[in-house]
Each structure stands twice: as structure tokens, then as C-alpha cells.
C-alpha atoms as a PDB file:
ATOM      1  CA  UNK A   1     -27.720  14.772  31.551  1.00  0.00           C
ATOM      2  CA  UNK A   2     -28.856  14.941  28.286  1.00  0.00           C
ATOM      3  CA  UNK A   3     -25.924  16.779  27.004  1.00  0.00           C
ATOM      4  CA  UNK A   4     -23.441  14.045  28.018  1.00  0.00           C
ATOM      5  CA  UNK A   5     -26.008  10.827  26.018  1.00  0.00           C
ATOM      6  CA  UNK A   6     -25.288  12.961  23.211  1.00  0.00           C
ATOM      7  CA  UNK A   7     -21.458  13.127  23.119  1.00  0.00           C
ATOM      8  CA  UNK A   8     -21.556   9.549  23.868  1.00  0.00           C
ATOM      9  CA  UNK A   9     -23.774   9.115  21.031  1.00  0.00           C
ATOM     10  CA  UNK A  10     -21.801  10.846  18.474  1.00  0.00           C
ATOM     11  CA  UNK A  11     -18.495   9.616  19.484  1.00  0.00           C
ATOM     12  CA  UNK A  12     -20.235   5.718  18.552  1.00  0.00           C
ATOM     13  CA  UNK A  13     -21.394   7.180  15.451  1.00  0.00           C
ATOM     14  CA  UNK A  14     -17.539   8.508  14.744  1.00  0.00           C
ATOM     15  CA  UNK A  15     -15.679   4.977  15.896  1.00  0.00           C
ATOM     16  CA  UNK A  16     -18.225   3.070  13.543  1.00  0.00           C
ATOM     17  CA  UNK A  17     -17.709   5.455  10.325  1.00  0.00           C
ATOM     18  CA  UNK A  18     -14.034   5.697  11.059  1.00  0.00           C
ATOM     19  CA  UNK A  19     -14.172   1.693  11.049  1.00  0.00           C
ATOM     20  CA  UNK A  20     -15.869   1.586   7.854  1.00  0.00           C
ATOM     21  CA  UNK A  21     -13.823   3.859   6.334  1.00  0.00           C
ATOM     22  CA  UNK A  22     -10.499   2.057   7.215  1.00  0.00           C
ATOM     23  CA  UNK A  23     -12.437  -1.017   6.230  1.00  0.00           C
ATOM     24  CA  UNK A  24     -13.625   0.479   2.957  1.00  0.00           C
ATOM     25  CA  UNK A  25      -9.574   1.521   2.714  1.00  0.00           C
ATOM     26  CA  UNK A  26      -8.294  -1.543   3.239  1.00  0.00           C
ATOM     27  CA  UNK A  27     -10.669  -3.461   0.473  1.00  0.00           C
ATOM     28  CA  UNK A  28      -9.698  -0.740  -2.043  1.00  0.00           C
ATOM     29  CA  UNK A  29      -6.452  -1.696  -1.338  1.00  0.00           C
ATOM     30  CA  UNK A  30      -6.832  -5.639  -2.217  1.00  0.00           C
ATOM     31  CA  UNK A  31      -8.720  -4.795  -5.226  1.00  0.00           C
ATOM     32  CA  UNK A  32      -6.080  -2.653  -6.510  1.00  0.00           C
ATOM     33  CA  UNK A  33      -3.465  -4.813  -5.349  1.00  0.00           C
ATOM     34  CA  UNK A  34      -5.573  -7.867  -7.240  1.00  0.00           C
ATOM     35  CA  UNK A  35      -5.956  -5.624 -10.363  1.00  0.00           C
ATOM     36  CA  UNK A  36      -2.596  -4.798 -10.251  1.00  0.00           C
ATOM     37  CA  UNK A  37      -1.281  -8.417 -10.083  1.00  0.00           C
ATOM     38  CA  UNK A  38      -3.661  -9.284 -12.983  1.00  0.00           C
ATOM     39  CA  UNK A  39      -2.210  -6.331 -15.045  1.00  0.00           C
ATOM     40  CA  UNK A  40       1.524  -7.865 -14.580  1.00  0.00           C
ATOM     41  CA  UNK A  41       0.562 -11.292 -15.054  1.00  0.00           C
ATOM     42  CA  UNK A  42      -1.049 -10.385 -18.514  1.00  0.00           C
ATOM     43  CA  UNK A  43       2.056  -8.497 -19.054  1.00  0.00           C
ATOM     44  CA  UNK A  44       4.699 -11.010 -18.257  1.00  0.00           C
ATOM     45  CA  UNK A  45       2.216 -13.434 -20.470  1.00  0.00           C
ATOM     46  CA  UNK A  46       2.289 -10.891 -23.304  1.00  0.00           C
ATOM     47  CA  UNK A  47       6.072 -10.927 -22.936  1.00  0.00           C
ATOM     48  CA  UNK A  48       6.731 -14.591 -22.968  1.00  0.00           C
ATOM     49  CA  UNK A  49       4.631 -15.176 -25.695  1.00  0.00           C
ATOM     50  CA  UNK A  50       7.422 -13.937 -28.188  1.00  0.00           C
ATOM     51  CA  UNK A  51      10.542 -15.441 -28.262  1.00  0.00           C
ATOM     52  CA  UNK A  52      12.630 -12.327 -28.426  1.00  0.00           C
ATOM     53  CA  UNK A  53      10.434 -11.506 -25.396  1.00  0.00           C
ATOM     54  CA  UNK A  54      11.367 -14.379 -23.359  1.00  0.00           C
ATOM     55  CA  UNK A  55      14.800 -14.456 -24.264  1.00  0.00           C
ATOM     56  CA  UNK A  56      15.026 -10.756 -23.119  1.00  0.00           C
ATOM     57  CA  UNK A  57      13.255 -12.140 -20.061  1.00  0.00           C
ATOM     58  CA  UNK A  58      15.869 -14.959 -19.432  1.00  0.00           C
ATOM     59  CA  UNK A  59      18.425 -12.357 -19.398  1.00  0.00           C
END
């Protein structure tokens, strides 16, 4: 009787970490999607701020 509380116990505990971990996954992945957009926004800014740049851009 005991044996069987136990199982059930530790498969909870498993479904909840495996949630947080694909939770913990998926916010990783926005932040490095955010930083990531950041990084080519500063870039296409960085390009656009010279005129050859945004000429090259254009083209």
C-alpha cells in the first residue's frame, strides 16, 4: 500500500519538474529571441547611420 503512494508521489514530483523545466526552456528562449532582436536592431541602426551603409542597404 505504501509502495504504490510512493510511485504516485514521485511521478507528481517528475510532471511538475518536467513542467518547470519546459517552462524554464521556453523563457530562455524569449530572452534569447529578445536579445537577439535587440542585437539586429542595433545592427541595422549601426548600418543606416552611414550613408554608404544605407545605400548598400537600399540595394
Amino acid at each position: 500500500m505504501g509502495m504504490s503512494y510512493l510511485i504516485i508521489g514521485f511521478a507528481q514530483i517528475l510532471k511538475l519538474s518536467v513542467a518547470f523545466v519546459s517552462d524554464l526552456r521556453h523563457t530562455i528562449d524569449c530572452v534569447f529571441a529578445y536579445v537577439t532582436s535587440l542585437f539586429v536592431i542595433c545592427e541595422a541602426n549601426a548600418t543606416f547611420s552611414t550613408p554608404e551603409g544605407y545605400i548598400q542597404t537600399v540595394k
